[in-house]
C-alpha atoms as a PDB file:
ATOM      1  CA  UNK A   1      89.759  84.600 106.459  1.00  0.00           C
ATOM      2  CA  UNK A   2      92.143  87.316 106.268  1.00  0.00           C
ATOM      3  CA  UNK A   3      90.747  90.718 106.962  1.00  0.00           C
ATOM      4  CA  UNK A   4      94.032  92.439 105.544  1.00  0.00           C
ATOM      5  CA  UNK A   5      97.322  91.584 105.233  1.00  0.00           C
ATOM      6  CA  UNK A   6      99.447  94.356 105.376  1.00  0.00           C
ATOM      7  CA  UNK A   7     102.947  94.840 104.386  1.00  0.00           C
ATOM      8  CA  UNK A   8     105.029  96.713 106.734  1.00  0.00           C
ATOM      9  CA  UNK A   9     109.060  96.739 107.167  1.00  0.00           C
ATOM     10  CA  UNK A  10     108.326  96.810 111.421  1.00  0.00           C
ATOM     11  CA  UNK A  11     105.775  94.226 111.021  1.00  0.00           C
ATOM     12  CA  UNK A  12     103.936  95.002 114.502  1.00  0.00           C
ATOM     13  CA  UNK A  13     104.605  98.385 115.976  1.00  0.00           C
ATOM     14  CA  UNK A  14     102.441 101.485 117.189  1.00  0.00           C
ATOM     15  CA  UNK A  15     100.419 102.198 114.423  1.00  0.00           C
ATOM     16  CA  UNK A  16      99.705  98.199 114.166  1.00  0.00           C
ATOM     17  CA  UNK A  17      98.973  97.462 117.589  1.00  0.00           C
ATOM     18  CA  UNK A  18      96.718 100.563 118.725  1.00  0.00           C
ATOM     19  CA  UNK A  19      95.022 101.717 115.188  1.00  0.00           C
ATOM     20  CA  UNK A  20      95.251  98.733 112.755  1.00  0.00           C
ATOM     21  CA  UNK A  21      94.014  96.058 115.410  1.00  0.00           C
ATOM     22  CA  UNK A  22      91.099  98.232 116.664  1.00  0.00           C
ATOM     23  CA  UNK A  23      90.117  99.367 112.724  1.00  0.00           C
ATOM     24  CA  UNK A  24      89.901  95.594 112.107  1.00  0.00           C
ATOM     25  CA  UNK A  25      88.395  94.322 115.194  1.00  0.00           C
ATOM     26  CA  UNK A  26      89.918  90.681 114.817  1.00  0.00           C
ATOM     27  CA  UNK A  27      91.162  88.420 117.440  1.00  0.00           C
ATOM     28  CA  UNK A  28      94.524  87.682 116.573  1.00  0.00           C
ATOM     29  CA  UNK A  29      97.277  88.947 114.382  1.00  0.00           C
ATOM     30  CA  UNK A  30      99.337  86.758 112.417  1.00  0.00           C
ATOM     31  CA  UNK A  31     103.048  87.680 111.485  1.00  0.00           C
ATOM     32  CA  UNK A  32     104.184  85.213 108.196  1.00  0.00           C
ATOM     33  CA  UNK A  33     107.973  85.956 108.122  1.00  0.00           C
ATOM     34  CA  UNK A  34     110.834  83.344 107.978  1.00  0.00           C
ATOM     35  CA  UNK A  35     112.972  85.217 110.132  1.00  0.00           C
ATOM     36  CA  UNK A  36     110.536  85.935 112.362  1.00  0.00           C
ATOM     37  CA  UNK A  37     109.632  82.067 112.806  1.00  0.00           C
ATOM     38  CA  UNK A  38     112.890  81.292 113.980  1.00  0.00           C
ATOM     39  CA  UNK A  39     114.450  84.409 115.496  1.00  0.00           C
ATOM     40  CA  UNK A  40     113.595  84.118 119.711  1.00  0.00           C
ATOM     41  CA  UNK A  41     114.841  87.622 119.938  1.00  0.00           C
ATOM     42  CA  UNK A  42     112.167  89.203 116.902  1.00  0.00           C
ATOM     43  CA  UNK A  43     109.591  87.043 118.941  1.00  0.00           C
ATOM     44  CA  UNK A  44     109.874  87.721 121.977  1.00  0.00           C
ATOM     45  CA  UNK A  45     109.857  91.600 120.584  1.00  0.00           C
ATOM     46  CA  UNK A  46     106.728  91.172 118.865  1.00  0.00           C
ATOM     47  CA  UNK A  47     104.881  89.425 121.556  1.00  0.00           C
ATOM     48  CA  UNK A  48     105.720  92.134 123.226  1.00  0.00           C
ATOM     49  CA  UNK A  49     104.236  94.374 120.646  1.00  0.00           C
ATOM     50  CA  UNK A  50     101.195  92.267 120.843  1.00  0.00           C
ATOM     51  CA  UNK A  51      98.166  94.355 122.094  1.00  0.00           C
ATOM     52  CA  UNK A  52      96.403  92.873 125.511  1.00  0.00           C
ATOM     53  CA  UNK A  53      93.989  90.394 124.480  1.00  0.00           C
ATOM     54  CA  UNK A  54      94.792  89.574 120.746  1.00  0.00           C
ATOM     55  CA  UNK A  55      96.428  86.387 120.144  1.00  0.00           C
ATOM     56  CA  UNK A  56      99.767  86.256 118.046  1.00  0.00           C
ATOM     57  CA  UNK A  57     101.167  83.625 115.567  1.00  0.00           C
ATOM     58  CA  UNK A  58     104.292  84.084 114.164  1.00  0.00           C
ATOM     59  CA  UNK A  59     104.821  81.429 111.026  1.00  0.00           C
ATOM     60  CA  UNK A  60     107.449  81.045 108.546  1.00  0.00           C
ATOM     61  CA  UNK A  61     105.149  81.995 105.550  1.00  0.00           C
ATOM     62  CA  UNK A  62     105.166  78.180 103.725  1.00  0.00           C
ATOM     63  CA  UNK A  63     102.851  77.300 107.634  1.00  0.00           C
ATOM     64  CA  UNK A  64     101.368  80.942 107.715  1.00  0.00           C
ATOM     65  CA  UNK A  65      99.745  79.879 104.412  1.00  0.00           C
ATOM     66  CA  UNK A  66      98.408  76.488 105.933  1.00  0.00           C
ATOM     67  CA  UNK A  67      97.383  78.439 108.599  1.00  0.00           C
ATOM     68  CA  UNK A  68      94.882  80.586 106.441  1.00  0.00           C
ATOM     69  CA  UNK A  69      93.776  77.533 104.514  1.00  0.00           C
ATOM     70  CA  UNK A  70      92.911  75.505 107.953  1.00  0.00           C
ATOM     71  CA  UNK A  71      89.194  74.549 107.683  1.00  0.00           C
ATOM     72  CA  UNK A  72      88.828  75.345 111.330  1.00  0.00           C
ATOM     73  CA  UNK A  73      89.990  78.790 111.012  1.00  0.00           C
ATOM     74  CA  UNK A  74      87.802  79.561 108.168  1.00  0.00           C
ATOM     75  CA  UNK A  75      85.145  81.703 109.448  1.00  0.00           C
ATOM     76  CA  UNK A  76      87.988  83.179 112.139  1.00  0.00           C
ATOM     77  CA  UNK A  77      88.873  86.961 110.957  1.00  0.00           C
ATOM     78  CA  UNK A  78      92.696  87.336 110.862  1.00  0.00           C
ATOM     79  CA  UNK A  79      94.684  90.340 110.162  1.00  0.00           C
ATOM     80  CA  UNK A  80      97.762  89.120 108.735  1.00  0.00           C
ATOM     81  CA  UNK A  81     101.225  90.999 108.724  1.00  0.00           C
ATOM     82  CA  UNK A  82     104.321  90.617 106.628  1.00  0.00           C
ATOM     83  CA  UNK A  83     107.409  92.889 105.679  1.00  0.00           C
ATOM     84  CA  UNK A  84     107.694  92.095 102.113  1.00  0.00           C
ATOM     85  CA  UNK A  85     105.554  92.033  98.877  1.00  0.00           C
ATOM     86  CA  UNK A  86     107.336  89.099  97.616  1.00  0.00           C
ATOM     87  CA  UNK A  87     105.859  87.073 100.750  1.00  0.00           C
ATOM     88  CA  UNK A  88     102.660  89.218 100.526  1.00  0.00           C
ATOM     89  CA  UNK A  89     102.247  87.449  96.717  1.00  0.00           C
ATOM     90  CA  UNK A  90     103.059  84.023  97.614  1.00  0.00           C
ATOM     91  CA  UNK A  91     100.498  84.452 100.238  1.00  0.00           C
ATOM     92  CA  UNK A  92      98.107  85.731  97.800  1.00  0.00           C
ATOM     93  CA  UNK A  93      98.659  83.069  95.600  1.00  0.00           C
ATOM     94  CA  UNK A  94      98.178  80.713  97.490  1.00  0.00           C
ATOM     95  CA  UNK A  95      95.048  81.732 100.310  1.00  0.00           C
ATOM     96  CA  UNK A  96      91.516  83.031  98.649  1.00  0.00           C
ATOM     97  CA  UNK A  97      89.884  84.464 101.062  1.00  0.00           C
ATOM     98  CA  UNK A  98      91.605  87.856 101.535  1.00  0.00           C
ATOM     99  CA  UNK A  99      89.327  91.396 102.152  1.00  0.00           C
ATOM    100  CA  UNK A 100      92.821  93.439 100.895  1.00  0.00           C
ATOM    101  CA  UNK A 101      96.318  93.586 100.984  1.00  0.00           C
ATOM    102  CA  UNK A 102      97.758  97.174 102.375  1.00  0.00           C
ATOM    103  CA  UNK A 103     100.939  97.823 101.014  1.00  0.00           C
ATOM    104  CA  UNK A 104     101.766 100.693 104.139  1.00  0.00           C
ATOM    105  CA  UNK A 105     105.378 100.574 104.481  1.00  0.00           C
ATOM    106  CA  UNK A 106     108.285  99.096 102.694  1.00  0.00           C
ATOM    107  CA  UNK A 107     111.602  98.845 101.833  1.00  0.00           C
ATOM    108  CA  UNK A 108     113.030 101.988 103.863  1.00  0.00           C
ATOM    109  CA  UNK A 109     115.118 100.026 105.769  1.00  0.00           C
ATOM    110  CA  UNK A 110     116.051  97.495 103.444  1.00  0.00           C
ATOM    111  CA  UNK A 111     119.503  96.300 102.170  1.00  0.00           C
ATOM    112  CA  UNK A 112     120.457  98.231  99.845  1.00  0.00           C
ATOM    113  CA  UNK A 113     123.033  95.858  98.200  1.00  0.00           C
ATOM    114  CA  UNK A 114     120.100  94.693  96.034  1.00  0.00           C
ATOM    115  CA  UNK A 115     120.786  97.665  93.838  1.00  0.00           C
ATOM    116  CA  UNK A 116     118.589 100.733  93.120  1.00  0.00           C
ATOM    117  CA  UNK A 117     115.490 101.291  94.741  1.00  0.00           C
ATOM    118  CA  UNK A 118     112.076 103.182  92.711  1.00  0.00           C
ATOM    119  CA  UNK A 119     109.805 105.127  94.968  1.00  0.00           C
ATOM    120  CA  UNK A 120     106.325 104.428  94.560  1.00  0.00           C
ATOM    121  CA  UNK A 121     104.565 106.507  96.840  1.00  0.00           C
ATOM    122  CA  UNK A 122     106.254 108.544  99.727  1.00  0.00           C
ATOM    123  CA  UNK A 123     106.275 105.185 101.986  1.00  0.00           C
ATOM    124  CA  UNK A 124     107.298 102.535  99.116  1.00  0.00           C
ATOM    125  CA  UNK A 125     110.577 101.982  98.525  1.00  0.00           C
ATOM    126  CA  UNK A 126     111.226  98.837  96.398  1.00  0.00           C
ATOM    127  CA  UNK A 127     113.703  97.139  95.074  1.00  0.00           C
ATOM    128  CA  UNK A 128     113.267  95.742  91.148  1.00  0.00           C
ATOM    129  CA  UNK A 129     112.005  92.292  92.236  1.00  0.00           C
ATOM    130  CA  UNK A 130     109.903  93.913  94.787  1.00  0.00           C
ATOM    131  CA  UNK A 131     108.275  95.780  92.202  1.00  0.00           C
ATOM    132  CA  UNK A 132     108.017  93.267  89.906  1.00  0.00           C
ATOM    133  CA  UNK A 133     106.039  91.187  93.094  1.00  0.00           C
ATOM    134  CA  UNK A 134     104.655  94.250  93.694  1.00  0.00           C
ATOM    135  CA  UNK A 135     103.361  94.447  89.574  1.00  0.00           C
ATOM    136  CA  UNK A 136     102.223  90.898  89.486  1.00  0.00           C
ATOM    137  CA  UNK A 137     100.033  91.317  93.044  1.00  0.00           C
ATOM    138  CA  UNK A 138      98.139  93.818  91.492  1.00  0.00           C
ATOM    139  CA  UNK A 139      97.208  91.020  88.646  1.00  0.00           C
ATOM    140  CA  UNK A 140      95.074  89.052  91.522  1.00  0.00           C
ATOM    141  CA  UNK A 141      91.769  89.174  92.035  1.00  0.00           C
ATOM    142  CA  UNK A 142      92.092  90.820  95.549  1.00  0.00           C
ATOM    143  CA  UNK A 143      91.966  94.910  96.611  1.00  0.00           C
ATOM    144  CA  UNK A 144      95.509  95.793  96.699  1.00  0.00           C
ATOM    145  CA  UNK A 145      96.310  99.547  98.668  1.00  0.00           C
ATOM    146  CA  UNK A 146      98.171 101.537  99.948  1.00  0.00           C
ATOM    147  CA  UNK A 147      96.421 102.886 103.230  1.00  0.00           C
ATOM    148  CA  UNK A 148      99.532 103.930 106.167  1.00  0.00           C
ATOM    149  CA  UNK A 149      96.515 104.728 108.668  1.00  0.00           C
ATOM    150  CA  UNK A 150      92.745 104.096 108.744  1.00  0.00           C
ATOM    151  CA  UNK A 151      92.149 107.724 108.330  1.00  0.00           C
ATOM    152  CA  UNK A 152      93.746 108.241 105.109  1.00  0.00           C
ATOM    153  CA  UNK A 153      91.815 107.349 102.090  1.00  0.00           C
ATOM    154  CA  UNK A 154      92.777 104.196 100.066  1.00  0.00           C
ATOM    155  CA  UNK A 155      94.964 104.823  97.433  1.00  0.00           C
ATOM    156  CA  UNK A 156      94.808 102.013  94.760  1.00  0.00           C
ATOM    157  CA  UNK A 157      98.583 100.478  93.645  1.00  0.00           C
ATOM    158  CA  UNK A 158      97.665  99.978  90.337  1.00  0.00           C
ATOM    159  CA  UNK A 159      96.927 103.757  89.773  1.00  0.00           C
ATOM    160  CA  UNK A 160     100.840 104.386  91.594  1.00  0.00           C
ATOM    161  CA  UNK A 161     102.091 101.992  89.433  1.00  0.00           C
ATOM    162  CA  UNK A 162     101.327 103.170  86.044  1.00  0.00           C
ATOM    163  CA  UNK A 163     104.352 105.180  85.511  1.00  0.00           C
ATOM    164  CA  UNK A 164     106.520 102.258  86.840  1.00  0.00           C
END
């Protein structure tokens, strides 16, 4: 069971590894990201992330998703990371037991040869087929949010992306 899966260009990082993985109190984090999966450097950098005592999978998202369908890890909370909302809906699509999906942080540092970027929100910068991803995850039946910190209040994507 996925507690969240959040969407965040830095996948693991500060706010991830000291406030996200307390808020959610599960025992392991799992990153779904291609380049992740095969990338020793981006491993090794997120193990090192990796908070003391949490256990880390990194999975190309096609195994993350068997991963979260595993009968065995069915009553295991998970906290699920990715850097993109295109992954974020194909692992939405595909996995039903999902609390929420945070949409925190996205596309500030991504290529910008994909053409022009629309600002939804101060931390969501997407390209047009992120958006459209972005349009069509708001279509499941799951919680999708934009929360950067546990402290902040929810704030619901569909409401930011009525002007869109």
């Amino acid at each position: 069971m996925i507690a969240q899966l959040r969407i965040d260009d830095r996948l693991i990082h500060g706010q991830v590894a000291l406030v996200w993985t307390k808020e959610l109190d599960t025992p392991g984090i799992v990153v779904a990201n291609d380049n992740a999966a095969s990338n020793e450097m981006v491993q090794m950098t997120l193990k090192m992330a990796t908070p003391t005592g949490k256990k880390l999978l990194i999975r190309s998202v096609e195994d993350a998703i068997k991963v979260f369908n595993n009968p065995k890890g069915k009553n295991m909370r998970m906290f699920a990371l990715t850097n993109n909302v295109a992954d974020a809906l194909k692992i939405a699509q595909n996995v039903s037991d999902i609390d929420g999906i945070n949409v925190a942080n996205v596309g500030r540092f991504a290529d910008k040869s994909e053409g022009e970027t629309h600002q939804v929100g101060s931390t969501l910068m997407l390209s047009d087929k992120e958006l459209e991803a972005l349009k069509e995850l708001t279509k499941l039946d799951v919680p999708v949010f934009q929360q950067v910190v546990p402290s902040n209040p929810k704030s619901s994507i569909a409401s930011m992306l009525k002007n869109k």
